[in-house]
N, C-alpha and C. Protein backbone atom coordinates (compact mmCIF):
# COMPACT_ATOMS: atom_id res chain seq x y z
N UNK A 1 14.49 8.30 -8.01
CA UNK A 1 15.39 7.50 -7.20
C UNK A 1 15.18 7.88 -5.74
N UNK A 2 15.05 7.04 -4.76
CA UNK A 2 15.00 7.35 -3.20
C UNK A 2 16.21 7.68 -2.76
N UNK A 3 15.92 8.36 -1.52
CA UNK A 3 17.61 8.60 -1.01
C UNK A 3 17.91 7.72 -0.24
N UNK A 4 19.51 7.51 0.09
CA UNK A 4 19.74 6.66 0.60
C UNK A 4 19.12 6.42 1.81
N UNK A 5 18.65 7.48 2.24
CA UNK A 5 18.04 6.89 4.12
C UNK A 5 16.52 6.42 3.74
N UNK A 6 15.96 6.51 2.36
CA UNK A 6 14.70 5.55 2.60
C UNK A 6 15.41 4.19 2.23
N UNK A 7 16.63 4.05 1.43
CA UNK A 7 16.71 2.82 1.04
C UNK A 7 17.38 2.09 1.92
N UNK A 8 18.06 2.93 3.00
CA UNK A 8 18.10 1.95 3.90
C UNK A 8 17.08 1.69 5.18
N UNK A 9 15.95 2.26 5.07
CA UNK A 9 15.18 2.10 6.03
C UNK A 9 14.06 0.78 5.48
N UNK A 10 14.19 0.85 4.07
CA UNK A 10 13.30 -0.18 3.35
C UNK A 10 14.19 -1.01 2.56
N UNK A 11 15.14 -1.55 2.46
CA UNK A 11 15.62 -2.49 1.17
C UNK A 11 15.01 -2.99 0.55
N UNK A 12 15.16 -2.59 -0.47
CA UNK A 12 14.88 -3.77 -1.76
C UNK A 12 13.33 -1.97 -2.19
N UNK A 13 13.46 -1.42 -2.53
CA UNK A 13 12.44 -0.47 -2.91
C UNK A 13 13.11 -0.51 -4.44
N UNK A 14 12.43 -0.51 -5.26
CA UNK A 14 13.28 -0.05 -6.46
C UNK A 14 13.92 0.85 -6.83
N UNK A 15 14.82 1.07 -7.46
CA UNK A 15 15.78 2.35 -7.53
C UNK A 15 15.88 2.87 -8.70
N UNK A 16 15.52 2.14 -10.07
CA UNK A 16 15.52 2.98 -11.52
C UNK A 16 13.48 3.00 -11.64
N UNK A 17 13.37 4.56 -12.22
CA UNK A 17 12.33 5.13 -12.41
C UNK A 17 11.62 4.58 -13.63
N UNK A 18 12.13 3.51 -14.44
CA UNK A 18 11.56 2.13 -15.02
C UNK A 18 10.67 1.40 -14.39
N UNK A 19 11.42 1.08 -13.12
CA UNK A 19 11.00 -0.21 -13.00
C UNK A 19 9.45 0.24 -12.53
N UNK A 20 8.38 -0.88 -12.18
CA UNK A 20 6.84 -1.04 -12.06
C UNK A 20 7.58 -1.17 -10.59
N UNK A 21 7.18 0.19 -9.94
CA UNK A 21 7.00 0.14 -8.41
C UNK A 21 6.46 -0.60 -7.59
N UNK A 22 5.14 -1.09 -8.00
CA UNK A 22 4.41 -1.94 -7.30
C UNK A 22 4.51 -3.02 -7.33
N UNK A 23 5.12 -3.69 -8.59
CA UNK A 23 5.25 -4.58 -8.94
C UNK A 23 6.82 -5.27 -8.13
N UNK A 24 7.56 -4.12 -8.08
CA UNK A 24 8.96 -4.61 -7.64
C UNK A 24 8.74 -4.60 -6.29
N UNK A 25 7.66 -3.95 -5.57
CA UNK A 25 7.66 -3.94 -3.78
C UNK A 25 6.54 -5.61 -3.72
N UNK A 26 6.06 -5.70 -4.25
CA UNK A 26 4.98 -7.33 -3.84
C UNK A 26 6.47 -7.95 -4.60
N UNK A 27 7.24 -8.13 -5.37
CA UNK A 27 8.43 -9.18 -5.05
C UNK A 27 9.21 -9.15 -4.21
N UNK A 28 9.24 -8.21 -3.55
CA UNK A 28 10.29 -7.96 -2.40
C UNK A 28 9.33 -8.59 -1.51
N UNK A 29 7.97 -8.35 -0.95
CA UNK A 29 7.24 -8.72 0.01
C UNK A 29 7.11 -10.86 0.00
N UNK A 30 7.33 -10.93 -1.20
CA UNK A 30 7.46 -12.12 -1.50
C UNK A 30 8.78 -12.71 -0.95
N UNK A 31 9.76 -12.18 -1.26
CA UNK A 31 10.75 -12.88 -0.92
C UNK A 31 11.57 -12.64 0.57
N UNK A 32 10.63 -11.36 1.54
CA UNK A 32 10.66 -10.97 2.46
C UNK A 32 9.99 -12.11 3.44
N UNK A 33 8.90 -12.04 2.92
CA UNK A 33 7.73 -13.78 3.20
C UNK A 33 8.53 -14.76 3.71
N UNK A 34 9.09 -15.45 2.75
CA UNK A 34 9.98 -16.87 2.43
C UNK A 34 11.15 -16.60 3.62
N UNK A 35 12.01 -15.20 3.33
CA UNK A 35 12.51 -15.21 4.87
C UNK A 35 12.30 -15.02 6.14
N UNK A 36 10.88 -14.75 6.36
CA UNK A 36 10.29 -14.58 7.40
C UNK A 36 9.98 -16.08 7.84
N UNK A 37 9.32 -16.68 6.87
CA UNK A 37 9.04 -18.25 7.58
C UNK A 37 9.95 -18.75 7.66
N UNK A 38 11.20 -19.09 7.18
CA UNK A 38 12.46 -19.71 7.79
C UNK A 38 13.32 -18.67 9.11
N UNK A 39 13.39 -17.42 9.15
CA UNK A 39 13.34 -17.30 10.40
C UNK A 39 11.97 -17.79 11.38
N UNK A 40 11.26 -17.92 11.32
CA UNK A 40 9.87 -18.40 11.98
C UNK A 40 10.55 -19.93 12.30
N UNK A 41 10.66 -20.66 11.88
CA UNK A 41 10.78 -22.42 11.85
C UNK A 41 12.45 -22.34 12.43
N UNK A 42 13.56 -21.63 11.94
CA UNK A 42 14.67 -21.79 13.07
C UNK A 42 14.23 -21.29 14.56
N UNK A 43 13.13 -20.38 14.68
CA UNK A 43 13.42 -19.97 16.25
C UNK A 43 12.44 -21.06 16.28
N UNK A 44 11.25 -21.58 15.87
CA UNK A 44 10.72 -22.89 16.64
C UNK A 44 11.64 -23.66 17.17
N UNK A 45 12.31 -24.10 16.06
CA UNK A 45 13.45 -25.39 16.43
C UNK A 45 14.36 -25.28 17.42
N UNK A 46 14.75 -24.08 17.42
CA UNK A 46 15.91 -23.36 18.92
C UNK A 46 15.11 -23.79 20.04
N UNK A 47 13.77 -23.28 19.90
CA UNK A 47 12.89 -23.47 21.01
C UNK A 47 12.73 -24.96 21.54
N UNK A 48 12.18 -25.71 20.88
CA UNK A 48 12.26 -27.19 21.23
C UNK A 48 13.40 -27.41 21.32
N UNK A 49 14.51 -27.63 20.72
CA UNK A 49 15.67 -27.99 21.59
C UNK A 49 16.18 -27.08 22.89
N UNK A 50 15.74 -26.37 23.01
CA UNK A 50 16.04 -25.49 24.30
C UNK A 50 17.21 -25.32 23.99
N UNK A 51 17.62 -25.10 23.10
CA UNK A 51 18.95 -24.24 22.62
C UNK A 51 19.00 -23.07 22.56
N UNK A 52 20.06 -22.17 23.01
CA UNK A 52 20.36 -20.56 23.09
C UNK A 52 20.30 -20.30 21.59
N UNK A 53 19.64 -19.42 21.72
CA UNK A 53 19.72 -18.53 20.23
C UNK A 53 18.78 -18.19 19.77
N UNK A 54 17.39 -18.52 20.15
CA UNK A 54 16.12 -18.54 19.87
C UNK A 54 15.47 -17.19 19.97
N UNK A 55 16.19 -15.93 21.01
CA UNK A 55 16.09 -14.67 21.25
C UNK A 55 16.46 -14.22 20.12
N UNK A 56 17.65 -14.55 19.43
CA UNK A 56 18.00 -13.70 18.18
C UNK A 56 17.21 -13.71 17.42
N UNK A 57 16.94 -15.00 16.76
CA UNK A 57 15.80 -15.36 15.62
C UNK A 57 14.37 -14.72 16.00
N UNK A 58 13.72 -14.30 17.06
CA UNK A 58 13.20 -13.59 17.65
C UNK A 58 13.28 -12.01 17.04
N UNK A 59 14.13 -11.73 17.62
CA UNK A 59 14.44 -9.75 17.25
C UNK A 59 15.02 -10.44 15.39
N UNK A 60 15.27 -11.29 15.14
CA UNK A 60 15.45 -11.35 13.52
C UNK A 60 13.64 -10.59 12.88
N UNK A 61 13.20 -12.05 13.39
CA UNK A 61 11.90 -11.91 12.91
C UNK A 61 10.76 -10.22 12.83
N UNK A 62 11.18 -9.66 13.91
CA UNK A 62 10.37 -8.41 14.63
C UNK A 62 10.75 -7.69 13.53
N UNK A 63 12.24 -7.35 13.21
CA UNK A 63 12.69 -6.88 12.11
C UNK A 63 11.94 -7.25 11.04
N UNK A 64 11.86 -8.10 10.30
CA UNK A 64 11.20 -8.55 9.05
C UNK A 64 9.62 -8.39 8.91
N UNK A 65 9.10 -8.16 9.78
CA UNK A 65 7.65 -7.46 9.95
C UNK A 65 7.88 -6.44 10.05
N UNK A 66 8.47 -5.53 10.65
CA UNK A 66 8.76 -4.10 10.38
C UNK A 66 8.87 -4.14 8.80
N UNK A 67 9.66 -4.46 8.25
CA UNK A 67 10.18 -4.13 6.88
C UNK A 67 9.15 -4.52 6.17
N UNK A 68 8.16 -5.74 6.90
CA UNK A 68 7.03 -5.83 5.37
C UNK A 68 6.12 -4.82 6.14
N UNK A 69 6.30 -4.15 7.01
CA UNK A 69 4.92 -3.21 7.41
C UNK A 69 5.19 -2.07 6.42
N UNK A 70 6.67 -1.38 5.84
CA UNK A 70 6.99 -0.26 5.72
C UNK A 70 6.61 -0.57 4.27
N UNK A 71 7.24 -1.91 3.76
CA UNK A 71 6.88 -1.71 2.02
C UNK A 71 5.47 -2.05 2.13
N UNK A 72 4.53 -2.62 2.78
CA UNK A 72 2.66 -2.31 2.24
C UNK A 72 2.67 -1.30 2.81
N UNK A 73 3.28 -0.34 3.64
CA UNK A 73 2.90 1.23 3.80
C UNK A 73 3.53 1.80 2.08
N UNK A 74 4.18 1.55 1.49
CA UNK A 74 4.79 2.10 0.19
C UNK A 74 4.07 1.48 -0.58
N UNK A 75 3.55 0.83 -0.77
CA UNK A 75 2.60 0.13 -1.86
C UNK A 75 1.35 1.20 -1.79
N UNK A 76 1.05 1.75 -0.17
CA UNK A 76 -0.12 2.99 -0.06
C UNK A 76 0.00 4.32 -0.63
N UNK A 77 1.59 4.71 -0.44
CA UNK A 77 1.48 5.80 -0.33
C UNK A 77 1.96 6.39 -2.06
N UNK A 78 1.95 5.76 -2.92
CA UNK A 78 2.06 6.39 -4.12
C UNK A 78 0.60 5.58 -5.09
N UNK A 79 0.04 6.30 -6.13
CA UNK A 79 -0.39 5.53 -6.92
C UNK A 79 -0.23 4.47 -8.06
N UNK A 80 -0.51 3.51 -8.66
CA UNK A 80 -0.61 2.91 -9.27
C UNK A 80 -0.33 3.34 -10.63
N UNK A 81 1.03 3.14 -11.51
CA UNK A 81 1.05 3.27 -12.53
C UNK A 81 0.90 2.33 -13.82
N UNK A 82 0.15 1.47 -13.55
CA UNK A 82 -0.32 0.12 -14.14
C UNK A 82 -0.84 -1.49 -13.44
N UNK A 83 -1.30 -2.05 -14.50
CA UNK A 83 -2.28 -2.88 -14.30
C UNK A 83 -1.40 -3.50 -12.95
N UNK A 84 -0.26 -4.32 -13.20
CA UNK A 84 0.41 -5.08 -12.33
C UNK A 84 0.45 -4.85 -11.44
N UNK A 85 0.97 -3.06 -11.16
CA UNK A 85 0.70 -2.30 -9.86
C UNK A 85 -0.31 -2.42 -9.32
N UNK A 86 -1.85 -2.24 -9.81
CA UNK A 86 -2.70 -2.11 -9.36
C UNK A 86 -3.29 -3.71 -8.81
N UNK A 87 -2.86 -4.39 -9.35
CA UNK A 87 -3.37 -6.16 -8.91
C UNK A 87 -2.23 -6.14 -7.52
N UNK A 88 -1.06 -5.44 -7.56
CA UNK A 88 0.15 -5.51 -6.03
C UNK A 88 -0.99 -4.74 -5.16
N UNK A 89 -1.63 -3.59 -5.32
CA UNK A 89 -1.96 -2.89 -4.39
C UNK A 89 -3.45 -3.33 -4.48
N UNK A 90 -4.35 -4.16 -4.88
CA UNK A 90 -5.39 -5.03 -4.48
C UNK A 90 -4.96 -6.03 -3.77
N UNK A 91 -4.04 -7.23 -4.15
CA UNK A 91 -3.76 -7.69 -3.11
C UNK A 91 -2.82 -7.45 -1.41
N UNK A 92 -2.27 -6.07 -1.53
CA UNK A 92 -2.23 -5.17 -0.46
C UNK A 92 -3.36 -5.21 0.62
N UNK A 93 -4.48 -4.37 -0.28
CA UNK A 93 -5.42 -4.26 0.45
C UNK A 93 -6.20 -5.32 1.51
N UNK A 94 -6.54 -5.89 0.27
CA UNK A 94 -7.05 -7.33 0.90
C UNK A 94 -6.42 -7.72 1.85
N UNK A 95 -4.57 -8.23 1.80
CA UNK A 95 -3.78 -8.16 3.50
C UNK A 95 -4.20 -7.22 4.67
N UNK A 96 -4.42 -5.73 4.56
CA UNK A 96 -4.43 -4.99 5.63
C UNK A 96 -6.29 -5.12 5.96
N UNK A 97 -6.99 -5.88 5.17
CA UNK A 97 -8.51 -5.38 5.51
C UNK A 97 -8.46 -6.84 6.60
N UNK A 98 -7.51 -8.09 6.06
CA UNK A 98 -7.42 -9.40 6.86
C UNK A 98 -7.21 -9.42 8.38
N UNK A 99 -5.92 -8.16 7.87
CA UNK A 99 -5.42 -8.29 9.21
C UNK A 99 -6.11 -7.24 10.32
N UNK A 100 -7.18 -6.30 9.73
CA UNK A 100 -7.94 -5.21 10.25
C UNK A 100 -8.87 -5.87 11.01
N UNK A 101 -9.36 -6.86 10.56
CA UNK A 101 -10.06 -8.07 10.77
C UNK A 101 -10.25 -8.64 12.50
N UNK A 102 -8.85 -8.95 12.40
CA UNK A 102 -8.28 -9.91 13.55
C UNK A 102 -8.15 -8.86 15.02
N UNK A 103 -7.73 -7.80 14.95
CA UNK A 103 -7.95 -6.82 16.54
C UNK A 103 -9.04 -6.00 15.98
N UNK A 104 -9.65 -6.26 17.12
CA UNK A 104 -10.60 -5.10 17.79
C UNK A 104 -10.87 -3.99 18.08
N UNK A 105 -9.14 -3.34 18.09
CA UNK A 105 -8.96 -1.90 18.09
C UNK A 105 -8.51 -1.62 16.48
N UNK A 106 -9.28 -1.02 15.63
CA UNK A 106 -9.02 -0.40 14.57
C UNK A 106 -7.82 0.77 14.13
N UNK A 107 -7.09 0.38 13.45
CA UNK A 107 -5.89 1.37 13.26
C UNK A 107 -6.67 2.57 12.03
N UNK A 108 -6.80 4.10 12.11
CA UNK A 108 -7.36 4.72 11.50
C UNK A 108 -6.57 4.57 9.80
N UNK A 109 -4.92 4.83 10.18
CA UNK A 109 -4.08 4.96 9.52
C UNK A 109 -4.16 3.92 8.25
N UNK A 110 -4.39 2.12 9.04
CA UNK A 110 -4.90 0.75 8.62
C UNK A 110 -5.96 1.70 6.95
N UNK A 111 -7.15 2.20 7.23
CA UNK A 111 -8.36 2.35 6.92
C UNK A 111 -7.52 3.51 5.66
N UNK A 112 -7.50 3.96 6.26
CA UNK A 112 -7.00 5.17 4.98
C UNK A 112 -6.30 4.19 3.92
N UNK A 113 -4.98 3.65 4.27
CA UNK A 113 -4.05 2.98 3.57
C UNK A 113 -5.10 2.14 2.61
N UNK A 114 -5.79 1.75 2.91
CA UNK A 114 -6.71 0.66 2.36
C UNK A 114 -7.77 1.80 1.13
N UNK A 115 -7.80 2.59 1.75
CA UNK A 115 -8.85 3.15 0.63
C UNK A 115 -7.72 4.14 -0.01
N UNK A 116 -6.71 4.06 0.06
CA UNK A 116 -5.81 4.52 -0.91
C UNK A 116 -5.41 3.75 -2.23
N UNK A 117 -5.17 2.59 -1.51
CA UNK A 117 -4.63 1.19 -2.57
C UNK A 117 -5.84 1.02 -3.74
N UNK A 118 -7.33 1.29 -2.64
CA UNK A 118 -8.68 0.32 -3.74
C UNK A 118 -8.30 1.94 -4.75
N UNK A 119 -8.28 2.93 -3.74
CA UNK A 119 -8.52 4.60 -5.07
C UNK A 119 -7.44 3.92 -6.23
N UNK A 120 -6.31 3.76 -5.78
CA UNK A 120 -5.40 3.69 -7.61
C UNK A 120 -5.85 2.52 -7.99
N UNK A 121 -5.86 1.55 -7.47
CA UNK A 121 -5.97 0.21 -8.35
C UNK A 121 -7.36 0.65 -9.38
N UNK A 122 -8.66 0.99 -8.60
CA UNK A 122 -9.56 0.99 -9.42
C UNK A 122 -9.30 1.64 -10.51
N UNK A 123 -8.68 3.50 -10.31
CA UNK A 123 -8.50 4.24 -11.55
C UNK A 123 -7.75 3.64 -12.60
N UNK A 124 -6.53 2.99 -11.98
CA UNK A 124 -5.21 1.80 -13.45
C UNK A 124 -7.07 1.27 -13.76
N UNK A 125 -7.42 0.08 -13.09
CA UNK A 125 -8.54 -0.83 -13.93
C UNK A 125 -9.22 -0.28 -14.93
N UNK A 126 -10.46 1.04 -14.86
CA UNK A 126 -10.99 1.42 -15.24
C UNK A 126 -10.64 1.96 -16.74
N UNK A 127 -9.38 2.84 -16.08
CA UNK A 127 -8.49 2.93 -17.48
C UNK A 127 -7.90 1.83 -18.41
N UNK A 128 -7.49 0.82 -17.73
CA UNK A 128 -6.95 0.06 -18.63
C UNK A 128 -8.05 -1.03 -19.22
N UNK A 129 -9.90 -1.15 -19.03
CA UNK A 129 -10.39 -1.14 -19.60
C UNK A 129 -11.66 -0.55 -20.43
N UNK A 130 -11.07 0.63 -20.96
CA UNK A 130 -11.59 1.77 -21.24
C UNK A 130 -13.54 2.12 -20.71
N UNK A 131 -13.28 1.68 -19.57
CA UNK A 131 -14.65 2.05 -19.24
C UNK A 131 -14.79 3.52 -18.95
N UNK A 132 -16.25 3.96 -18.90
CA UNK A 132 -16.62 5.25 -18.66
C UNK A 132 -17.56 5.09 -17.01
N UNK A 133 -16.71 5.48 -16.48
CA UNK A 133 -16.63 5.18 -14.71
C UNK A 133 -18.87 5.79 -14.57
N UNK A 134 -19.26 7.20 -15.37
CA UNK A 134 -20.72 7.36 -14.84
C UNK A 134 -21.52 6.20 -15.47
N UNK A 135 -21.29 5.75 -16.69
CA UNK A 135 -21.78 5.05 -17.74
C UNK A 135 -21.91 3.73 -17.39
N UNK A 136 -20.81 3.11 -16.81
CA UNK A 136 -20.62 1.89 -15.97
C UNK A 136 -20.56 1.38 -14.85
N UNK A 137 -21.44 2.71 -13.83
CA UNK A 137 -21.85 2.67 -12.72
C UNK A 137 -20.54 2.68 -11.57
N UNK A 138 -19.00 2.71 -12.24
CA UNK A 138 -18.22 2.50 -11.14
C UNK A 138 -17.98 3.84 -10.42
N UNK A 139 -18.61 5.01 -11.03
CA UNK A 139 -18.46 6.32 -10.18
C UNK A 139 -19.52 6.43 -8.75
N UNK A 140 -20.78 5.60 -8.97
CA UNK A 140 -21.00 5.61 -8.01
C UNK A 140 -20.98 4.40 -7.14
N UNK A 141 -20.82 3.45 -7.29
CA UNK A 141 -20.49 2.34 -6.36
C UNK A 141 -19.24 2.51 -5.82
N UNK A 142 -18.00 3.08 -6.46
CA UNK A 142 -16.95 3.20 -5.48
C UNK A 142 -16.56 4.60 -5.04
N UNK A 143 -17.54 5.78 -5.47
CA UNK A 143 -17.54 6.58 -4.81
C UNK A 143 -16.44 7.09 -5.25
N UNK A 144 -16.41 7.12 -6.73
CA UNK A 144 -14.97 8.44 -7.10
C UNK A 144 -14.41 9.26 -6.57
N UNK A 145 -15.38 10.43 -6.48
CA UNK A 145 -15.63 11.89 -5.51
C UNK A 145 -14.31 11.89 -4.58
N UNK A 146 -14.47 10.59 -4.17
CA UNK A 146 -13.93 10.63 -2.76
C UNK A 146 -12.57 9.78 -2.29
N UNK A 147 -11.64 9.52 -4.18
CA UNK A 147 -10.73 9.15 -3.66
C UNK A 147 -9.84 10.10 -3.05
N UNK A 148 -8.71 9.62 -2.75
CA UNK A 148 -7.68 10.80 -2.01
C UNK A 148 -6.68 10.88 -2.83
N UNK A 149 -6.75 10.13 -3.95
CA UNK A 149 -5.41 10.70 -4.91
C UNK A 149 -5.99 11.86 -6.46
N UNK A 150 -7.48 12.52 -5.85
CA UNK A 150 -7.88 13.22 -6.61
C UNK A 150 -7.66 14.91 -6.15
N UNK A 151 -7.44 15.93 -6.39
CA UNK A 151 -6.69 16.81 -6.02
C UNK A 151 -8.20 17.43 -5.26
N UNK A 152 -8.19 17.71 -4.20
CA UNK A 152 -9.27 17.91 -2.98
C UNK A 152 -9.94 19.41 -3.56
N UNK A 153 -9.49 20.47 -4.14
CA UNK A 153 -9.52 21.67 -4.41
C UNK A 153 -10.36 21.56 -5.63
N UNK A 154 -10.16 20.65 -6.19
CA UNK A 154 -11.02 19.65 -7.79
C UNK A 154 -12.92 19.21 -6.79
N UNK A 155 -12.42 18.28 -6.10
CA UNK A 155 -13.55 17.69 -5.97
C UNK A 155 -14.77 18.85 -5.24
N UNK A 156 -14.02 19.55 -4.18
CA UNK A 156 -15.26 20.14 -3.51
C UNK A 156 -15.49 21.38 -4.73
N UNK A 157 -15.02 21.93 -5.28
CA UNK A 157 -15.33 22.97 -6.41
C UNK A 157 -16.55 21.89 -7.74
N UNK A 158 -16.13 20.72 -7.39
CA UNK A 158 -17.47 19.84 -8.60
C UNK A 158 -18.64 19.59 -7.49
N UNK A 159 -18.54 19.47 -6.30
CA UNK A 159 -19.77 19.18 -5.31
C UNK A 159 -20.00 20.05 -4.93
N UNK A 160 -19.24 21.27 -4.71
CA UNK A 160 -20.28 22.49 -4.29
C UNK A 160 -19.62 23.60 -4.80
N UNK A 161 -20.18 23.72 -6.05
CA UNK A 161 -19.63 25.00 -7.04
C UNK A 161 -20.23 26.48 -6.48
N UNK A 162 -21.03 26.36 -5.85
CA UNK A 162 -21.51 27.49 -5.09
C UNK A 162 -20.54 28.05 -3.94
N UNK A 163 -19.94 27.05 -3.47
CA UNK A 163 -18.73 27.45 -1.96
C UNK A 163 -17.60 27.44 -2.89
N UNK A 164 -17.10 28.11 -3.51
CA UNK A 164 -15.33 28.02 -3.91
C UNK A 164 -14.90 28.76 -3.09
N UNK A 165 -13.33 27.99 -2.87
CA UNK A 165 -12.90 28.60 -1.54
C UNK A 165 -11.33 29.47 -2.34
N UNK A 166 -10.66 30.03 -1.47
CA UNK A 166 -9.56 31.25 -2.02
C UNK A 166 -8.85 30.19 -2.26
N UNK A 167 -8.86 28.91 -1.80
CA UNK A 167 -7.60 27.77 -2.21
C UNK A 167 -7.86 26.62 -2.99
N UNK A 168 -8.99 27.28 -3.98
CA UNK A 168 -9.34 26.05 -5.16
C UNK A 168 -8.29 26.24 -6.13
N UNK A 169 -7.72 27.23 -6.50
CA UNK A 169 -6.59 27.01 -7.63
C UNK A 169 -5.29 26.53 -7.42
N UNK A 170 -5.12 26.33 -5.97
CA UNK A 170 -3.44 25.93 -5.50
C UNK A 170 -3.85 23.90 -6.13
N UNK A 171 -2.55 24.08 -6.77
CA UNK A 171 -2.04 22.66 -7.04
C UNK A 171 -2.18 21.95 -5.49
N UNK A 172 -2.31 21.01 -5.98
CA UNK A 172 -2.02 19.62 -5.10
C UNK A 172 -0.93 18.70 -5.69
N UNK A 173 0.14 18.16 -4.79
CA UNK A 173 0.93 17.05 -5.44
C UNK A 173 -0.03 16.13 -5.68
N UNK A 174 -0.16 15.38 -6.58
CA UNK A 174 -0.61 13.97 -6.66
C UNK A 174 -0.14 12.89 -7.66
């Protein structure tokens, strides 16, 4: 369960440890959407009529991009505990690589988030169709090694078993 100051910094996050996380943040982003374009189309309309009020719907809107920035930042920052999840946080990705797209100045943060989402989605896929990631070539085309939800102390002890360092046995959250 989140505490109350993430849930009020994000509404609508899910709150029972049931529910498909990912799945419940792309419906929220959905229905975050739908109110974003009707605030979008009232401040047009304020605007052409040159009617007062068009500032509010304004700072409405700024708000509601904040809030879908924070839930596709939460769609990044945990992994994928199933298929559904993992199709929310592919089509995640695909949004932030769109919008990575469009400026010129690259957000680093953008880039990570993105190769966080492809790291779980692929591992849910792979698993959920029992492929064997060396066998089926997906260890090296997507570059396993090198997701970030694999415990770091793991990977460099399998790539360079010769350098173990004094902090290969400390846990990692993941």
């Amino acid at each position: 369960m989140h505490s109350a100051r993430v849930a009020a910094a994000a509404p609508g996050l899910p709150e029972e440890a049931t529910t498909d996380f990912h799945l419940s943040i792309g419906r929220q982003i959905a229905r975050l959407r739908t109110e974003m374009a009707r605030v979008e189309a009232e401040e047009q309309s304020l605007r052409e009529r040159e009617s007062p009020g068009d500032a509010y719907m304004t700072r409405a809107a700024e708000h509601l991009y904040d809030r879908d920035d924070t839930l596709i930042g939460a769609l990044a920052a945990f992994p994928a505990q199933s298929l559904a999840g993992a199709t929310v946080q592919l089509a995640a990705a695909m949004k932030l690589h769109s919008v990575s797209e469009i400026f010129t100045d690259r957000r680093p943060e953008d880039d990570r988030a993105i190769s966080r989402l492809l790291g779980s989605a692929i591992r849910v896929m792979v698993d959920a169709a029992g492929l064997d990631p060396a066998r089926d070539g997906i260890a090296d085309l997507a570059e396993l090694y090198r997701c970030c939800w694999r415990n770091p102390f793991e990977t460099v002890a399998e790539l360079f078993p010769e350098g173990r360092s004094v902090g290969e046995t400390e846990a990692v959250d993941r």
